[in-house]
N, C-alpha and C. Protein backbone atom coordinates (compact mmCIF):
# COMPACT_ATOMS: atom_id res chain seq x y z
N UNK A 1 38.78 61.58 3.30
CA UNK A 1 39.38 61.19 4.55
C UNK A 1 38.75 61.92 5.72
N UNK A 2 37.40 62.51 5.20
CA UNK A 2 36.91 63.30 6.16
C UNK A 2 36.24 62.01 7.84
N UNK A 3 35.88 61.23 7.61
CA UNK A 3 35.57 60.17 8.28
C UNK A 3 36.30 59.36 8.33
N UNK A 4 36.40 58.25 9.37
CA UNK A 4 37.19 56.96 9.59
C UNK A 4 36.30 55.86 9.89
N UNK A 5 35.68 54.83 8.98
CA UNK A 5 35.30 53.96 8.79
C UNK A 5 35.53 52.54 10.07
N UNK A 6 34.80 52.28 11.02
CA UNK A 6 35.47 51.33 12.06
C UNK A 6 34.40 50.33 11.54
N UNK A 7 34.68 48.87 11.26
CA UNK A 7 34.43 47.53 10.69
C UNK A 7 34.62 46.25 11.73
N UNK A 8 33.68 45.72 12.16
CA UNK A 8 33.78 44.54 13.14
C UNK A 8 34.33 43.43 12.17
N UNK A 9 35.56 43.19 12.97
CA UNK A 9 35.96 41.81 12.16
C UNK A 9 36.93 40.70 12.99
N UNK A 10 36.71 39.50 12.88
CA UNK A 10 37.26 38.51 13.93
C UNK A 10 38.60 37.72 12.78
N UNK A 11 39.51 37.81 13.95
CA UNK A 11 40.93 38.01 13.15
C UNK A 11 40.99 36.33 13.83
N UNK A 12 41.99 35.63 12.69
CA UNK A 12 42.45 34.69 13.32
C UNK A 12 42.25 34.02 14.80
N UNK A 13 42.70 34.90 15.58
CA UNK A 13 42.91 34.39 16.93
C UNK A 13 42.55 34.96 18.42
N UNK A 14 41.09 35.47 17.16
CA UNK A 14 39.66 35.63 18.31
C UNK A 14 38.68 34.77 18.08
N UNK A 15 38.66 33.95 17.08
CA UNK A 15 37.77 33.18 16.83
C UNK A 15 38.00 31.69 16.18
N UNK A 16 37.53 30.85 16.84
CA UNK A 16 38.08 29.41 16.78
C UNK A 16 37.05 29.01 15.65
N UNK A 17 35.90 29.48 14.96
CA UNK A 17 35.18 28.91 14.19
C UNK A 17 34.11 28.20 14.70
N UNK A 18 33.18 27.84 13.64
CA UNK A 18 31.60 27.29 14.22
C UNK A 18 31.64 26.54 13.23
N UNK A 19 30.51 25.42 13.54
CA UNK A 19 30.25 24.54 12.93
C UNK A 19 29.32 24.08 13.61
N UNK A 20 28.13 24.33 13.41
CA UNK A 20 26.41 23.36 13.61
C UNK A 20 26.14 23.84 14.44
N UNK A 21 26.20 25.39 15.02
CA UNK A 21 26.24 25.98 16.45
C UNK A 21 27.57 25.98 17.63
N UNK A 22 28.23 25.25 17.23
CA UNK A 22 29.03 24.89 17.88
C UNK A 22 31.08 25.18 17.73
N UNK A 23 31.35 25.69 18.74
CA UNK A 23 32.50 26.59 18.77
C UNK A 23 33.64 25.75 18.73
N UNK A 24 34.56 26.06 17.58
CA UNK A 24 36.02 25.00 18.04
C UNK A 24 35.84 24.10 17.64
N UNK A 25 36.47 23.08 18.64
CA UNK A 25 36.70 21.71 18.80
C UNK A 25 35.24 21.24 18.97
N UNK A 26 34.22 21.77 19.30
CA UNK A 26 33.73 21.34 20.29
C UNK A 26 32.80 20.09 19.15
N UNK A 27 32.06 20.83 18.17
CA UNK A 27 31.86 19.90 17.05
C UNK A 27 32.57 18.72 16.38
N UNK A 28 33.92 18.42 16.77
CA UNK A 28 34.69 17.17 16.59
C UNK A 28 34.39 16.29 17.52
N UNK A 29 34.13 16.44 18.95
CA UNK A 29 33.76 15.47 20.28
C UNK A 29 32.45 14.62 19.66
N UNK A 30 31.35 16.24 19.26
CA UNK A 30 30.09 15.16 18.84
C UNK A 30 30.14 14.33 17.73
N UNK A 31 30.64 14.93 16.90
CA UNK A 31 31.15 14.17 15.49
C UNK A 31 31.80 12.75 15.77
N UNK A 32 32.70 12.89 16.70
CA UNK A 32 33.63 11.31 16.95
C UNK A 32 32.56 10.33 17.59
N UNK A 33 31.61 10.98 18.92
CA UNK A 33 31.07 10.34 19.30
C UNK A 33 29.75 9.87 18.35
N UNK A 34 29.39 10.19 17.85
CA UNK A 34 28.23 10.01 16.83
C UNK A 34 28.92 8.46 15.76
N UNK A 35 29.99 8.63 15.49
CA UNK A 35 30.83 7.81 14.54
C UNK A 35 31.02 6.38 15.40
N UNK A 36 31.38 6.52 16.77
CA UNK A 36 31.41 5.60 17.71
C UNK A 36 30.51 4.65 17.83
N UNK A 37 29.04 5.84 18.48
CA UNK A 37 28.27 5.24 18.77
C UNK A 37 27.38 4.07 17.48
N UNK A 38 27.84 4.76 16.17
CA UNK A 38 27.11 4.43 15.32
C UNK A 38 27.61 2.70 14.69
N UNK A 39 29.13 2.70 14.76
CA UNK A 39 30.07 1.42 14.66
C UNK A 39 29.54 0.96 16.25
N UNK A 40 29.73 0.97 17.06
CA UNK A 40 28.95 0.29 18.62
C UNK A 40 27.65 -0.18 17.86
N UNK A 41 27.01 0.46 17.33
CA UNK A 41 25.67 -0.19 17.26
C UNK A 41 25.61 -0.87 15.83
N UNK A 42 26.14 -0.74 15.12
CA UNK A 42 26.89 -2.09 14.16
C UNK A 42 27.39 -3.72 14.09
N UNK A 43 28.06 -3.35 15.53
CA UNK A 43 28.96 -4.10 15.77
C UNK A 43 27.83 -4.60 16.79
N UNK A 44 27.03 -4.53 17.79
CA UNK A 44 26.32 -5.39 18.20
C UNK A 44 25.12 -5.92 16.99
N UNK A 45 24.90 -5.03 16.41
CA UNK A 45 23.34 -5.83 15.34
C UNK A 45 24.27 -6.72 14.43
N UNK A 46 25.14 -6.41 13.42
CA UNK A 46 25.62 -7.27 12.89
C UNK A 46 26.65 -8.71 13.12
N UNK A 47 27.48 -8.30 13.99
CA UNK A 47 28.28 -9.26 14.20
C UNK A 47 27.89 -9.84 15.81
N UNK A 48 27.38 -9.57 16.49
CA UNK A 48 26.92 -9.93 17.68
C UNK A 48 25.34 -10.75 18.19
N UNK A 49 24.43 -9.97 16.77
CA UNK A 49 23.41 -10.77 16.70
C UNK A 49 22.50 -10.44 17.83
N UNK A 50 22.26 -8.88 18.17
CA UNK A 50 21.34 -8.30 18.27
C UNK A 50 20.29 -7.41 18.41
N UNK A 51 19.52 -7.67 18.97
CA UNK A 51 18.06 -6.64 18.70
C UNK A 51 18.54 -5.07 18.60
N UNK A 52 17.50 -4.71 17.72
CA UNK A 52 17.92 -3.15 17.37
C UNK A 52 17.63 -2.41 18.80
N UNK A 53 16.58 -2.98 19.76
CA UNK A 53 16.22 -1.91 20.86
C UNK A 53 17.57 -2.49 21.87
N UNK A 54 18.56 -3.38 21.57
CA UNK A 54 19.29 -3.77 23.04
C UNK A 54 20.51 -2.78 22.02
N UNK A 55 20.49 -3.38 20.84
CA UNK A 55 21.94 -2.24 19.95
C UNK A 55 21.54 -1.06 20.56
N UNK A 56 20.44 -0.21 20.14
CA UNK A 56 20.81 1.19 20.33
C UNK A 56 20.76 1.61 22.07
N UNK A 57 20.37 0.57 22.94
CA UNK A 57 20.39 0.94 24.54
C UNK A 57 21.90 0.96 24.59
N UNK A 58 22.44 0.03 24.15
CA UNK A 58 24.35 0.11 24.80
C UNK A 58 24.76 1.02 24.05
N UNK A 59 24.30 1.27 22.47
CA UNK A 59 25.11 2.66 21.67
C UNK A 59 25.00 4.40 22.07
N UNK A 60 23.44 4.76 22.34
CA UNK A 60 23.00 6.05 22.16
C UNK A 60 23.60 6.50 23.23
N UNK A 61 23.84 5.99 24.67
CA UNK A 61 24.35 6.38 26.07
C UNK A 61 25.69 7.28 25.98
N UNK A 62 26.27 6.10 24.64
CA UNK A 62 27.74 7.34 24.16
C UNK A 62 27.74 8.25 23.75
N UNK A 63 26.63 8.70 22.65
CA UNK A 63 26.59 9.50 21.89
C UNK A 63 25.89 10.94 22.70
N UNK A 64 25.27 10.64 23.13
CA UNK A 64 24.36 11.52 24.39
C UNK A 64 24.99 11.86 25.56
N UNK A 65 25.81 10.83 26.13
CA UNK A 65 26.71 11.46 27.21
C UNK A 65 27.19 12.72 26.69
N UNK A 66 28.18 12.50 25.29
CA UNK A 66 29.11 13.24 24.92
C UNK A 66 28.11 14.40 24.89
N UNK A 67 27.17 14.11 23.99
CA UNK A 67 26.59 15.22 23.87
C UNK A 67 26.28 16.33 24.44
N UNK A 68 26.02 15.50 25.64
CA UNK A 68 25.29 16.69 26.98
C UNK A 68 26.84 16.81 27.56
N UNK A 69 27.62 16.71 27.66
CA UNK A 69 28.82 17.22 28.19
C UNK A 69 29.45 18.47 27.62
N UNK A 70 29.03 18.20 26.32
CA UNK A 70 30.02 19.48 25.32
C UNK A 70 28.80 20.66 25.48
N UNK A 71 27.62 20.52 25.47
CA UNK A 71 26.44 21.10 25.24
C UNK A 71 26.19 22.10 27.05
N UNK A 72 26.59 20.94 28.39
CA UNK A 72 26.74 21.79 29.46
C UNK A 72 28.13 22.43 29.98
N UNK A 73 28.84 21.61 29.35
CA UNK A 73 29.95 22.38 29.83
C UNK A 73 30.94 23.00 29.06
N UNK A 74 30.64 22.66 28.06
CA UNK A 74 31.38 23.61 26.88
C UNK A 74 30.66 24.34 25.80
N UNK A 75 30.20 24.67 25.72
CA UNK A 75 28.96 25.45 24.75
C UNK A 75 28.46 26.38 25.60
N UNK A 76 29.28 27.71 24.63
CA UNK A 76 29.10 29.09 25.70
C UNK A 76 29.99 29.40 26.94
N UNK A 77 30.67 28.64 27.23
CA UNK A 77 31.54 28.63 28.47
C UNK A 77 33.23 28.97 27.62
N UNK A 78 33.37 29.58 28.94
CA UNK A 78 35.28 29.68 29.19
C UNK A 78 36.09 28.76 28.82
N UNK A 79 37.21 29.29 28.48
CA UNK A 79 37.99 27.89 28.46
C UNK A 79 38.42 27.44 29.88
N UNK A 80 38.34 25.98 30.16
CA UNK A 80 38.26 25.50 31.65
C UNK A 80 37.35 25.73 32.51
N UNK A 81 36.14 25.97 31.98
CA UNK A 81 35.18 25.82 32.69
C UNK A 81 34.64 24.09 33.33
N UNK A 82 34.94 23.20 32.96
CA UNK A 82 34.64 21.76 33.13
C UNK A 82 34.97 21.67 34.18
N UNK A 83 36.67 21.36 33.92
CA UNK A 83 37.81 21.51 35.06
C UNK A 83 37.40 22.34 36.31
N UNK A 84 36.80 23.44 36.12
CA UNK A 84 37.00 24.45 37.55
C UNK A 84 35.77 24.32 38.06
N UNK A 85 34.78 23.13 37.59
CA UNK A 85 33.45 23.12 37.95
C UNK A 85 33.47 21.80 38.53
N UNK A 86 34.64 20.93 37.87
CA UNK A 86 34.83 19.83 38.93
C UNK A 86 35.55 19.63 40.12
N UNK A 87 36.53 20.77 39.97
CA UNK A 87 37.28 20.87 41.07
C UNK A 87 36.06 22.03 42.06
N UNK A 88 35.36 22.61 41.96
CA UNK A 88 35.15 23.37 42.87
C UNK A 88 33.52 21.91 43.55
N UNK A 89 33.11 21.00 43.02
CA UNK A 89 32.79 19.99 43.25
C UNK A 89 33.61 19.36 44.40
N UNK A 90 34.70 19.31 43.52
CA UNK A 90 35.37 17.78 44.70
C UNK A 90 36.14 18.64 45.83
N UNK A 91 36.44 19.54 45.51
CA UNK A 91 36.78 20.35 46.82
C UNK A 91 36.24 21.55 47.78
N UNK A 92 35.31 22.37 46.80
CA UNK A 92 34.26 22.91 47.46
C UNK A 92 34.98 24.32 47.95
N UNK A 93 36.16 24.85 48.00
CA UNK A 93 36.82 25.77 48.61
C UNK A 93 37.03 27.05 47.75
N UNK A 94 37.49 26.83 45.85
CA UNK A 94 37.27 27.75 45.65
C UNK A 94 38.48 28.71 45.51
N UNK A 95 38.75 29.63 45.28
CA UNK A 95 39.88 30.66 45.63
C UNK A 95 40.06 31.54 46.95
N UNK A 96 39.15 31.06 47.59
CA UNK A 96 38.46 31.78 48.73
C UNK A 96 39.58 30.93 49.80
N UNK A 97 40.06 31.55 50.97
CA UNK A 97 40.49 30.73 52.44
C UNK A 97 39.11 30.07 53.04
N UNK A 98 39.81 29.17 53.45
CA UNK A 98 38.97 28.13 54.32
C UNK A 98 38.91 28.29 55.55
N UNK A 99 37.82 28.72 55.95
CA UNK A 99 37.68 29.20 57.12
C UNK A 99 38.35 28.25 58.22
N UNK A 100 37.66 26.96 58.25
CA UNK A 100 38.17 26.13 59.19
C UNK A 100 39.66 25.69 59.66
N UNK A 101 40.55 26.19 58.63
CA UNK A 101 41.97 26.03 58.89
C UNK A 101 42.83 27.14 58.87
N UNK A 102 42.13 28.44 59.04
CA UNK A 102 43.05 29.10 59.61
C UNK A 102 43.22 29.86 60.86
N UNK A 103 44.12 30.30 61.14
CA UNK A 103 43.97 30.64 63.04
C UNK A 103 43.41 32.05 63.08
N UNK A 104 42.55 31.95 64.02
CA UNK A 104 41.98 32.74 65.00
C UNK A 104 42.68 34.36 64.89
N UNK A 105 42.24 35.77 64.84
CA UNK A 105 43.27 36.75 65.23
C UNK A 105 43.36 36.70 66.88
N UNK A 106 44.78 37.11 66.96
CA UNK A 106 44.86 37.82 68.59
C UNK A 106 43.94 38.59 68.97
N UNK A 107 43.58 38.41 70.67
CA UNK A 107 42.60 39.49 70.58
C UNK A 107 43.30 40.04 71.30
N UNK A 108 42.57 41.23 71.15
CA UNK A 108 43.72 42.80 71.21
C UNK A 108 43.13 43.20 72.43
N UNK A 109 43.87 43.73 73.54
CA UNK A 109 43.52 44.56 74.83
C UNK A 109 43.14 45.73 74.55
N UNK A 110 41.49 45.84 74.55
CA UNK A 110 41.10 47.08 74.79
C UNK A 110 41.82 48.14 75.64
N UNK A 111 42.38 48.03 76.50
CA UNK A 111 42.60 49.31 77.40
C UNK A 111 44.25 49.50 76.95
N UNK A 112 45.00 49.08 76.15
CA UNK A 112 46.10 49.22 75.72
C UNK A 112 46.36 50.66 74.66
């Protein structure tokens, strides 16, 4: 007992799990979309009757959107990082005051 042994270890509910690089959930988005895109492009070659280059133009767009969505905005990021990257988009302000709407200070008499 002369030493105390300290061991890195991820308990339950520090770690959401990996799968293909990928943290969490986040590997179910590509997974669904991959499954999607793949019935989309089924469903136009077989039952729709056509071409493999027009099937996979309307299919891969799904699969790749998703992709690059989970890949920029969730892979490696915070939780709510999407969200606070679209809102600081559509509103631009931030946690910060807005300059333009708030009033002016008094100005103060020097010789007072």
């Amino acid at each position: 007992m002369n030493e105390l042994r300290i061991t890195d270890t991820n308990s339950a509910n520090d770690s959401r799990g990996r799968a293909f690089g990928l943290e969490g959930d986040d590997f179910i988005y590509v997974l669904v979309s991959f499954v999607g895109a793949l019935a989309l492009y089924l469903l136009f070659a077989f039952v729709f009757r056509v071409g493999t280059v027009a099937g996979l133009s309307f299919s891969l767009p799904l699969f790749f959107g998703v992709l690059a969505w989970v890949v920029i905005f969730r892979h490696n990021r915070p939780d709510g990082y999407a969200e606070d990257w679209l809102d600081d988009m559509v509103n631009g302000e931030g946690w910060s005051l807005v300059s333009s709407v708030q009033p002016r200070p008094p100005k103060k008499d020097r010789h007072a």
